[in-house]
C-alpha atoms as a PDB file:
ATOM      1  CA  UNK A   1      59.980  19.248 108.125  1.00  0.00           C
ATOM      2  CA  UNK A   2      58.890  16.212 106.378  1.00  0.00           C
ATOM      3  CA  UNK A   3      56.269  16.130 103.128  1.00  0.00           C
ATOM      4  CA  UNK A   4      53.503  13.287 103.580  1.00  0.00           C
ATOM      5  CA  UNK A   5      53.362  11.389 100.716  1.00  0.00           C
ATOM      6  CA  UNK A   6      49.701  12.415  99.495  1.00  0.00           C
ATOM      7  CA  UNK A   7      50.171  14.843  96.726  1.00  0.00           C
ATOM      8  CA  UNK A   8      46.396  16.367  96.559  1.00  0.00           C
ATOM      9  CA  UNK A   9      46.177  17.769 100.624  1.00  0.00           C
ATOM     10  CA  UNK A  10      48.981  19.829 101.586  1.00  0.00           C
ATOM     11  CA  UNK A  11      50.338  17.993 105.026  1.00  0.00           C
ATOM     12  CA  UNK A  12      53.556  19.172 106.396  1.00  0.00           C
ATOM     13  CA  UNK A  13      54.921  17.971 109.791  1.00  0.00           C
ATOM     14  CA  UNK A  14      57.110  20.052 112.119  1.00  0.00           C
ATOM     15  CA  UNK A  15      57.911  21.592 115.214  1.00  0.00           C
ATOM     16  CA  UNK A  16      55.018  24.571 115.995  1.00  0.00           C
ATOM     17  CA  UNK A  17      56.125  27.808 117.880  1.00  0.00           C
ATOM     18  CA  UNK A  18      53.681  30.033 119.740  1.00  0.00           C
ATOM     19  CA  UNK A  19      54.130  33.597 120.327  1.00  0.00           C
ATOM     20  CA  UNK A  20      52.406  35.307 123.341  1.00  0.00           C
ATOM     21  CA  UNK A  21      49.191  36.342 121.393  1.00  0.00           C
ATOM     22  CA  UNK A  22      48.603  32.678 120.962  1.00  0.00           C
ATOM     23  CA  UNK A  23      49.125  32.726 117.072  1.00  0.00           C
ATOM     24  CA  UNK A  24      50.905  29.788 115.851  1.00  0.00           C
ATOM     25  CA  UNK A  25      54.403  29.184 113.074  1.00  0.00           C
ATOM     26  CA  UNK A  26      55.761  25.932 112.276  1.00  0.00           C
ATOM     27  CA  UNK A  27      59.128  26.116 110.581  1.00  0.00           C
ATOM     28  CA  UNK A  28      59.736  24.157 107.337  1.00  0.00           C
ATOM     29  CA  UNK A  29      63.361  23.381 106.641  1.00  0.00           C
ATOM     30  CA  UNK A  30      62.954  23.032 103.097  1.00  0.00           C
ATOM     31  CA  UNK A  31      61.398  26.211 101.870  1.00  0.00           C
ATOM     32  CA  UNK A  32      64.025  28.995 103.519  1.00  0.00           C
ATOM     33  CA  UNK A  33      62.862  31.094 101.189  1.00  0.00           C
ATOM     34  CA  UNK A  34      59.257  31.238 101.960  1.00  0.00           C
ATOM     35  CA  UNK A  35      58.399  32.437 105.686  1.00  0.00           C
ATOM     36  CA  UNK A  36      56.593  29.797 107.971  1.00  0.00           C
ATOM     37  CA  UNK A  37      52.954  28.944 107.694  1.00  0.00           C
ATOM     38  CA  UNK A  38      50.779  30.545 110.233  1.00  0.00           C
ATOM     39  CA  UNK A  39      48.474  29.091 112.843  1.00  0.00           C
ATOM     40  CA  UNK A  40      45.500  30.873 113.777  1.00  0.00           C
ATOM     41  CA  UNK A  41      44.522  30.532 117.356  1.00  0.00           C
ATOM     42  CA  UNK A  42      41.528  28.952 116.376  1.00  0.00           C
ATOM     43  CA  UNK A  43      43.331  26.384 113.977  1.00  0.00           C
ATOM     44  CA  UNK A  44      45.919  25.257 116.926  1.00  0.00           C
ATOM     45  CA  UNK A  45      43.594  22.322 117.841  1.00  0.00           C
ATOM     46  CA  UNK A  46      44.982  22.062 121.313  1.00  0.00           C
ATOM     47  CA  UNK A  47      48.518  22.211 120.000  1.00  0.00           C
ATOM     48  CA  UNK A  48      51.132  23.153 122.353  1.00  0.00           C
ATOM     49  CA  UNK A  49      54.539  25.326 122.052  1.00  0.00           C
ATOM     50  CA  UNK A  50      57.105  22.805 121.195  1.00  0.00           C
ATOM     51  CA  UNK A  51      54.742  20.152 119.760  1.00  0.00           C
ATOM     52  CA  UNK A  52      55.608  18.413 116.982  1.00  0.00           C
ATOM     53  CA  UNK A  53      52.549  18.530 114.957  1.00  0.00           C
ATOM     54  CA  UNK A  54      51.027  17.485 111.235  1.00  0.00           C
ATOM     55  CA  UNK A  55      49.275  20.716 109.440  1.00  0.00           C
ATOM     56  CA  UNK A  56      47.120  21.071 106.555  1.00  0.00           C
ATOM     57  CA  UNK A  57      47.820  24.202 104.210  1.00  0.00           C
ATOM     58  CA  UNK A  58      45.401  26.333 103.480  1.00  0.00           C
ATOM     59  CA  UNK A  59      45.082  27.055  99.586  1.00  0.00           C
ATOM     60  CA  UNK A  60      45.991  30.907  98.692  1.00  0.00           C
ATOM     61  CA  UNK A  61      43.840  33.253  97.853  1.00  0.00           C
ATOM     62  CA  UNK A  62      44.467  34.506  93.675  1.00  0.00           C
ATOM     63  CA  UNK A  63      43.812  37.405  92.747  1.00  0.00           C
ATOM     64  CA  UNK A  64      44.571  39.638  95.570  1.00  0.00           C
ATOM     65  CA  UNK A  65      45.728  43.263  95.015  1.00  0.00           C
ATOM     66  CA  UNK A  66      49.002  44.201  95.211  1.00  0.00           C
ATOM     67  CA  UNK A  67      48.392  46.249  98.372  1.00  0.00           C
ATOM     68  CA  UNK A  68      47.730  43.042  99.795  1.00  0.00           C
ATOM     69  CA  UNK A  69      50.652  42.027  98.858  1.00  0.00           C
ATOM     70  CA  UNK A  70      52.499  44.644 100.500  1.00  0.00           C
ATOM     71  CA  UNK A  71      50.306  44.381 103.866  1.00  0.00           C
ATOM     72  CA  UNK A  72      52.056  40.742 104.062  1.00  0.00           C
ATOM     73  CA  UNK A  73      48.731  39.109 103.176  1.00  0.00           C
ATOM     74  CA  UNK A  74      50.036  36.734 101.335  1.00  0.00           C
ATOM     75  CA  UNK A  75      51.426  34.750 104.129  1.00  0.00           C
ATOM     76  CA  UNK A  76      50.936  30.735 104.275  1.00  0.00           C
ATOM     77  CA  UNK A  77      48.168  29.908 106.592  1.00  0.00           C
ATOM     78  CA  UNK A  78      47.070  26.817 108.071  1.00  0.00           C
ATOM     79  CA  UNK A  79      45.736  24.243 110.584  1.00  0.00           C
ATOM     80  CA  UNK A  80      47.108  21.546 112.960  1.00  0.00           C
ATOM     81  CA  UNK A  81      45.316  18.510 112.122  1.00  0.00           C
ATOM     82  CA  UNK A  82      47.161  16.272 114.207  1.00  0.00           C
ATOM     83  CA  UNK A  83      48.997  16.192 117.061  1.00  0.00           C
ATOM     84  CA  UNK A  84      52.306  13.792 116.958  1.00  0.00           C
ATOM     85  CA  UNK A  85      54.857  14.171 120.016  1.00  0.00           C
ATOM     86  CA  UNK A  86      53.891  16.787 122.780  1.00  0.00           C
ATOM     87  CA  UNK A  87      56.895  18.428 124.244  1.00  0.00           C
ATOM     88  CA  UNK A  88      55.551  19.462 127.869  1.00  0.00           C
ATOM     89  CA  UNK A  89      52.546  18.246 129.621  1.00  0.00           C
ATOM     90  CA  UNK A  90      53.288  19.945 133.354  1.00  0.00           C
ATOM     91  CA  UNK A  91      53.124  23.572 134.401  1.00  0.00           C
ATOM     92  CA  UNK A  92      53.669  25.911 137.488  1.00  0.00           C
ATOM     93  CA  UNK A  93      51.470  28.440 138.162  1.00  0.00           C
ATOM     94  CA  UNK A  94      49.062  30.269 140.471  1.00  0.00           C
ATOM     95  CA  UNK A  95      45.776  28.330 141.555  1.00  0.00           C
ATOM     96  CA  UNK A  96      42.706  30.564 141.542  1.00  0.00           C
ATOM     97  CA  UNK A  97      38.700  29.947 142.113  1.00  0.00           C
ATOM     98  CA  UNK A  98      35.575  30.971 140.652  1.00  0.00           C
ATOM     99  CA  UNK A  99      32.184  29.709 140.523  1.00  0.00           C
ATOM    100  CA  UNK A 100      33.241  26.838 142.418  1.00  0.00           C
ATOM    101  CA  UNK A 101      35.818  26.126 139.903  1.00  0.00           C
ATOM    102  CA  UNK A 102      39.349  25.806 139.853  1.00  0.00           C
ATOM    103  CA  UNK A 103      41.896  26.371 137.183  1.00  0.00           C
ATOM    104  CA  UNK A 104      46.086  26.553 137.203  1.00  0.00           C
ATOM    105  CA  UNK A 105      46.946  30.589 135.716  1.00  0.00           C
ATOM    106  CA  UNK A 106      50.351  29.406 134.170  1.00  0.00           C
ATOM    107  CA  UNK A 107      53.655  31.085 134.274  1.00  0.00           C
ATOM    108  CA  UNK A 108      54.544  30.167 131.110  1.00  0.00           C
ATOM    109  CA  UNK A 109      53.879  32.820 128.699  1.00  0.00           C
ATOM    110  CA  UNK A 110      54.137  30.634 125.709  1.00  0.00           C
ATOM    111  CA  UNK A 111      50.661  28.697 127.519  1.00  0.00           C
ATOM    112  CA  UNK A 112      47.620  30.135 125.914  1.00  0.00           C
ATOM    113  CA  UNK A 113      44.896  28.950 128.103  1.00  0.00           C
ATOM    114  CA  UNK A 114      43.997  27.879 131.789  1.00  0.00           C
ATOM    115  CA  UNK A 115      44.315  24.672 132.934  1.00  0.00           C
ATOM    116  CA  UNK A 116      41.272  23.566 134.660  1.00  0.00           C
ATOM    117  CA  UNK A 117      41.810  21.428 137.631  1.00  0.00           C
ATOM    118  CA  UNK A 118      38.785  19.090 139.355  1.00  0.00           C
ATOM    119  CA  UNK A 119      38.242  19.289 142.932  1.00  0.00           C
ATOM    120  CA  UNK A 120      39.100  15.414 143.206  1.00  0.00           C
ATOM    121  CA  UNK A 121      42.648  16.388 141.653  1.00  0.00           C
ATOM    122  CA  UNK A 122      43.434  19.582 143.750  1.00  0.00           C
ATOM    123  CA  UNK A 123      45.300  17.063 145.894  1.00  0.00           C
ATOM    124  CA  UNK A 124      44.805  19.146 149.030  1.00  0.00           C
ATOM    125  CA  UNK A 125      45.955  22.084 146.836  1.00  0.00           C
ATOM    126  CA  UNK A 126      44.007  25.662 147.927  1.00  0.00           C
ATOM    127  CA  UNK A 127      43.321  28.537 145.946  1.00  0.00           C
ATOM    128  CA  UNK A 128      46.281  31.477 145.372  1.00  0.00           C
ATOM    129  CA  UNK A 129      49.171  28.555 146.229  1.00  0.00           C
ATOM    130  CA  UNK A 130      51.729  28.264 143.644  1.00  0.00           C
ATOM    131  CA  UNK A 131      51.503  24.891 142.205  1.00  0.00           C
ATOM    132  CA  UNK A 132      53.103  22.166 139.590  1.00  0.00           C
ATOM    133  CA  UNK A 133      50.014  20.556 137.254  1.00  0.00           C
ATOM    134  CA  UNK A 134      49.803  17.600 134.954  1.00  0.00           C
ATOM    135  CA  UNK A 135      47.733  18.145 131.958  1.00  0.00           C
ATOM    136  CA  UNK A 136      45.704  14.481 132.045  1.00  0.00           C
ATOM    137  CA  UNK A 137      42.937  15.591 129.101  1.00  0.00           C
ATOM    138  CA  UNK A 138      42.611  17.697 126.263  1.00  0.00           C
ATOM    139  CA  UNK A 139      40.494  16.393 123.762  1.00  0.00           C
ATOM    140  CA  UNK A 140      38.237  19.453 122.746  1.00  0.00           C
ATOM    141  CA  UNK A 141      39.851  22.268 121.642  1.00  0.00           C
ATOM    142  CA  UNK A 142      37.295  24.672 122.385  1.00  0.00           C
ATOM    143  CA  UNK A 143      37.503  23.802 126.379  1.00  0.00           C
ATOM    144  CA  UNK A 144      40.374  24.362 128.519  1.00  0.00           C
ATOM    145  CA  UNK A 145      42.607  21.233 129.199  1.00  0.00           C
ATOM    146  CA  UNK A 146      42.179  19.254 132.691  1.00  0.00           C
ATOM    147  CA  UNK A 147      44.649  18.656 134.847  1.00  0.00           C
ATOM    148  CA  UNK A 148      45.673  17.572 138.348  1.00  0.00           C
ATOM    149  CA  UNK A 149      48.194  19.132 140.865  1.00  0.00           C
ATOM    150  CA  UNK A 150      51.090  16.922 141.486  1.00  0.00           C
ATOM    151  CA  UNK A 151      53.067  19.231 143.606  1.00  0.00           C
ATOM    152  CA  UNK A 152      52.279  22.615 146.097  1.00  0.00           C
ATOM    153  CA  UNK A 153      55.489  24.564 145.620  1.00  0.00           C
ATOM    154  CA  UNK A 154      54.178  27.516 148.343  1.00  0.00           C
ATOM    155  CA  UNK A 155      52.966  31.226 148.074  1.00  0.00           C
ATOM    156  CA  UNK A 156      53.278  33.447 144.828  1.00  0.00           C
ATOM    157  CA  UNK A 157      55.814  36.068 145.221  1.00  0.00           C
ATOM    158  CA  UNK A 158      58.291  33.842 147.691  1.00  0.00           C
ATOM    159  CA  UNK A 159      61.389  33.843 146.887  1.00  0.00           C
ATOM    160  CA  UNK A 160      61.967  30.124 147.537  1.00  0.00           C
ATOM    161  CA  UNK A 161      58.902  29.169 145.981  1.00  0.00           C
ATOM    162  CA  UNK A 162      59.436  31.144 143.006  1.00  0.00           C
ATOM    163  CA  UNK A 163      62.869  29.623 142.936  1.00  0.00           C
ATOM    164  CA  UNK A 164      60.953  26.178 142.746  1.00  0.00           C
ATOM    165  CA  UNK A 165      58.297  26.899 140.114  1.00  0.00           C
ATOM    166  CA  UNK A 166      61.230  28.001 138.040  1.00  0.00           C
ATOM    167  CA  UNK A 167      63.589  24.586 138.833  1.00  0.00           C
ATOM    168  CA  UNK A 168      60.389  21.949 138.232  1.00  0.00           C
ATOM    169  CA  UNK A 169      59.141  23.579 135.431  1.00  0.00           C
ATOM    170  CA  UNK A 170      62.508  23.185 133.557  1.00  0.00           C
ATOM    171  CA  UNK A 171      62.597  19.665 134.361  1.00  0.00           C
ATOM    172  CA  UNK A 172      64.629  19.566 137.600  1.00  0.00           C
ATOM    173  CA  UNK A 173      64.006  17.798 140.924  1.00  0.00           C
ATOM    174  CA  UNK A 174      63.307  19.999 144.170  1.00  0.00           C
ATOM    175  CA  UNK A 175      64.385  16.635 146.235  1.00  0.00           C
ATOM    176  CA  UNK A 176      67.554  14.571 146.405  1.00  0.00           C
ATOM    177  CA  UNK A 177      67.354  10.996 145.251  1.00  0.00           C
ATOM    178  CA  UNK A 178      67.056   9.008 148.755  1.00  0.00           C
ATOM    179  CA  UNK A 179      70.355   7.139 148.120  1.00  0.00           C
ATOM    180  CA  UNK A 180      72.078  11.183 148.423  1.00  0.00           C
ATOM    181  CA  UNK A 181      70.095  11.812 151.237  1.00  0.00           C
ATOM    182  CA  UNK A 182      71.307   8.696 152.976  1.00  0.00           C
ATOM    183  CA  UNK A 183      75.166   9.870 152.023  1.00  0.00           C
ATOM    184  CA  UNK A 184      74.632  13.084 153.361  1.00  0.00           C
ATOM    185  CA  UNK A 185      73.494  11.849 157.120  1.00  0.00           C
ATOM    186  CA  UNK A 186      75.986   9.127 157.186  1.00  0.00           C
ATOM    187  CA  UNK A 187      78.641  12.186 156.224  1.00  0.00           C
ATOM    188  CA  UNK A 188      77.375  13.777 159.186  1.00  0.00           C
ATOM    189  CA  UNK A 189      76.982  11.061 161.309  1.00  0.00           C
ATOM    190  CA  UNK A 190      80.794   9.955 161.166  1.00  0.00           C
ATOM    191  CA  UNK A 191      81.932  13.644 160.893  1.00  0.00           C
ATOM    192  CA  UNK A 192      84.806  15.095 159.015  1.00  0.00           C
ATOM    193  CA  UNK A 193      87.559  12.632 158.379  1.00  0.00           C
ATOM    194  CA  UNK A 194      91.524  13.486 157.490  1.00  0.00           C
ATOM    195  CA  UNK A 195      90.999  11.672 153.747  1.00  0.00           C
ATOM    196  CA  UNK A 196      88.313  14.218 153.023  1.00  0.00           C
ATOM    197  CA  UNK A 197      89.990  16.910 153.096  1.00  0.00           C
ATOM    198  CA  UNK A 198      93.894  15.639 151.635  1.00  0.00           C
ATOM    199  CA  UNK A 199      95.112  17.843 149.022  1.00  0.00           C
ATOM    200  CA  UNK A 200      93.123  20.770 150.358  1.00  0.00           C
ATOM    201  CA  UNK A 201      94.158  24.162 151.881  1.00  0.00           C
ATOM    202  CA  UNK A 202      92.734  24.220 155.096  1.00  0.00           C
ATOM    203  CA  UNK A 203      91.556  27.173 156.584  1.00  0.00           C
ATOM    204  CA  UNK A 204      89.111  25.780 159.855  1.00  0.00           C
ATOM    205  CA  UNK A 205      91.353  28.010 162.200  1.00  0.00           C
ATOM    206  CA  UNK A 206      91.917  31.199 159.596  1.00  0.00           C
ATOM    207  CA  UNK A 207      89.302  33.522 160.133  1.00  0.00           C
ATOM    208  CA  UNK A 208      87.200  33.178 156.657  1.00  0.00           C
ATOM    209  CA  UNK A 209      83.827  34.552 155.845  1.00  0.00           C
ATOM    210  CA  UNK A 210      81.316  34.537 153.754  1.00  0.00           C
ATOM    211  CA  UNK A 211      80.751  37.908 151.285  1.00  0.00           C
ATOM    212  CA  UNK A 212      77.724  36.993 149.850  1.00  0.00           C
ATOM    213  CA  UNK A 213      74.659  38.110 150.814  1.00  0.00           C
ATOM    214  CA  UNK A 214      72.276  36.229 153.184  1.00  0.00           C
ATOM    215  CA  UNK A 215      69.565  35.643 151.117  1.00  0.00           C
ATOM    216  CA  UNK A 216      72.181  34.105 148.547  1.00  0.00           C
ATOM    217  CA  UNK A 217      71.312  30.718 147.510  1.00  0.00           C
ATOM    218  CA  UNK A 218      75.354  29.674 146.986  1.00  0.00           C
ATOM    219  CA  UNK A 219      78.028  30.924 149.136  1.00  0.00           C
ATOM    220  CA  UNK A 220      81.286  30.506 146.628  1.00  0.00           C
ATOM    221  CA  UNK A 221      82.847  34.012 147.496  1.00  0.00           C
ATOM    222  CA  UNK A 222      84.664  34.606 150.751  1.00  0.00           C
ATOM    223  CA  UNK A 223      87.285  37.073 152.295  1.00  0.00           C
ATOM    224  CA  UNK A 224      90.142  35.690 155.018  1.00  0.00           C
ATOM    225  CA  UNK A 225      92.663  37.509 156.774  1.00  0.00           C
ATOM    226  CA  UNK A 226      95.298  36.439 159.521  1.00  0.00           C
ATOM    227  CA  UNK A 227      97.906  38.441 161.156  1.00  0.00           C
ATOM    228  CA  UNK A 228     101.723  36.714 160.255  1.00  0.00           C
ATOM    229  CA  UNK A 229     104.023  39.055 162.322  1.00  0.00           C
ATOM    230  CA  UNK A 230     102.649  42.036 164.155  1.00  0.00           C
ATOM    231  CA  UNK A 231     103.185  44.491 161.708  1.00  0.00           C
ATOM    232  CA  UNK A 232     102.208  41.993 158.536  1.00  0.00           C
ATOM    233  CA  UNK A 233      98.925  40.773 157.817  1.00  0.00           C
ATOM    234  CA  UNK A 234      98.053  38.390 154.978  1.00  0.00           C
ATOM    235  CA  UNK A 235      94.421  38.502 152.943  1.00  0.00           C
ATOM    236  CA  UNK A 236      93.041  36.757 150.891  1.00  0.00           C
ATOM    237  CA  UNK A 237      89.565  37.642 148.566  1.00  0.00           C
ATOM    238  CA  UNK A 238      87.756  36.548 145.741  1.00  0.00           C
ATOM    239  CA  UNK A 239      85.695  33.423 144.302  1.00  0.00           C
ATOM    240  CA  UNK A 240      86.546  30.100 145.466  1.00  0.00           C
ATOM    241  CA  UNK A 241      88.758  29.507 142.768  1.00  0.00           C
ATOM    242  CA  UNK A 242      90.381  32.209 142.374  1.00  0.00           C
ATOM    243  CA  UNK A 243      90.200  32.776 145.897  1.00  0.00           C
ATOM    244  CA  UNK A 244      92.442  29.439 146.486  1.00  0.00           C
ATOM    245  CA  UNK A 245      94.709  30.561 144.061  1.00  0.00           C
ATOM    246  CA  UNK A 246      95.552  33.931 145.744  1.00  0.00           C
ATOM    247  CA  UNK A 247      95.869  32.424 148.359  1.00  0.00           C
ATOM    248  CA  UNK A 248      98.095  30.052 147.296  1.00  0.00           C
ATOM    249  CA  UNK A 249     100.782  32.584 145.674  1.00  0.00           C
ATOM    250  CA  UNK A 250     100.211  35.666 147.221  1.00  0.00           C
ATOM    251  CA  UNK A 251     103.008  37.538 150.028  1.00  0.00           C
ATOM    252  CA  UNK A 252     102.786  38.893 153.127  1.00  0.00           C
ATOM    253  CA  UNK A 253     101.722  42.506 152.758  1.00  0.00           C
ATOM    254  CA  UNK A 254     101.942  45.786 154.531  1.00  0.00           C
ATOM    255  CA  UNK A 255      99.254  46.662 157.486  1.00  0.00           C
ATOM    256  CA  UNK A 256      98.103  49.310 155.205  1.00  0.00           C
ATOM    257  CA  UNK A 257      97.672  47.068 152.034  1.00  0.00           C
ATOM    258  CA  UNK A 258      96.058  44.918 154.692  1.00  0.00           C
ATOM    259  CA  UNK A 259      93.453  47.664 155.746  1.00  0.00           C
ATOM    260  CA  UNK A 260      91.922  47.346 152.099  1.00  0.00           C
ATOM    261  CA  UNK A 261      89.584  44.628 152.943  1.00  0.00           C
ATOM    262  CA  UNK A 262      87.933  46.377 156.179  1.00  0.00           C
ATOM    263  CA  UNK A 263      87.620  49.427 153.318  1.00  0.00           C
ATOM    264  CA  UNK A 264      85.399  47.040 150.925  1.00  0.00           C
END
């Protein structure tokens, strides 16, 4: 938290944090022994979780009686008077209608108010689709901020598209740079090749199968088995990793050490 160099108004810069009621605290590093001012909803001026923001300070009250005091009323408020660096401008969420009018519902608890979205910037975006929107206005805080829909992720609930909203939100893409994508079909194009797999235990003709579930979205844990002699059978179980490993160093064992896996 940095002072402004005016003495007379009170103007304090730092990063603000909003709780789920919509009620504002920006921490100031220099006063540890003071708690951090507080932002009333109405005082946010369209300031955002993360933002780094200037305030004003309120002045205190005098005089108050100690009952007050132990009520907490004491408490630092004030106002965000500026807004310096904002710290997220997109959100997922649920598209809904009314009146004619469209507006994102976002998943992000930490967002205190609808985004409202113009037909022109629906983007062929349809009401109850789970979508990704770019705030593009905000300049009175006593409206909702506009935005446009940059990406239709699918239908609330879905797994896959819930999987989605979660991955763009946080700031990862949902497609492969085109370069990758290229690799990949030249990969399979040309087909597995002796150099790929050097160095690597391979177990193409050892029957090896996932144990994950189907709906999984990474299959890194499998279970082998092949029969050695007869009356000897050698498994195998576990991550990847550690699966490799046991494989690696473990013996033949017994058929009924073997039977352990059909058990699981």
């Amino acid at each position: 938290m940095k002072h402004n160099p005016e003495n007379k108004i009170k103007k304090l810069q730092g990063i603000i944090s909003i709780s789920s009621k919509g009620t504002g605290y920006v921490a100031i590093g220099d006063r540890k022994d003071k708690q951090d001012p507080e932002i009333d909803a109405k005082h946010l001026n369209t300031a955002m979780h993360g933002d780094m923001v200037e305030i004003i300070l309120h002045p205190k009250i005098k005089g108050k009686p100690d009952f007050a005091k132990a009520m907490s009323w004491q408490r630092q408020t004030a106002e965000v008077s500026k807004i310096i660096t904002r710290a997220k401008m997109r959100f997922a969420g649920v598209l809904e209608a009314e009146n004619d009018m469209y507006f994102l519902k976002p998943d992000d608890g930490k967002m205190y108010t609808d985004i409202l979205i113009p037909e022109p910037m629906l983007n062929g975006a349809k009401a109850e689709q789970k979508v990704f929107v770019e705030i593009v206005s905000w300049k009175d805080a006593r409206k909702a901020p506009e935005g446009k829909v940059i990406k239709i992720l699918g239908h609330p609930g879905d797994n896959n598209t819930e999987m989605r909203a979660i991955a763009i939100e946080k700031g990862f893409d949902l497609e492969l740079p085109k370069k990758v994508e290229e690799e990949a079909k030249e990969i399979k194009k040309n087909g597995i090749k002796e150099s790929d797999y050097a160095g690597r235990k391979d177990f193409r003709k050892t029957l090896t199968f996932t144990i994950d579930p189907s709906d999984a979205k990474d299959f890194d844990d499998a279970i082998s088995f092949r029969v050695t002699t007869p009356s000897l059978i050698k498994e195998g179980v576990g991550g990847w990793k550690t699966y490799l490993a046991n494989e690696e160093g473990e013996s033949a064992r017994g058929v009924q050490q073997g039977q352990s896996p059909f058990a699981n």
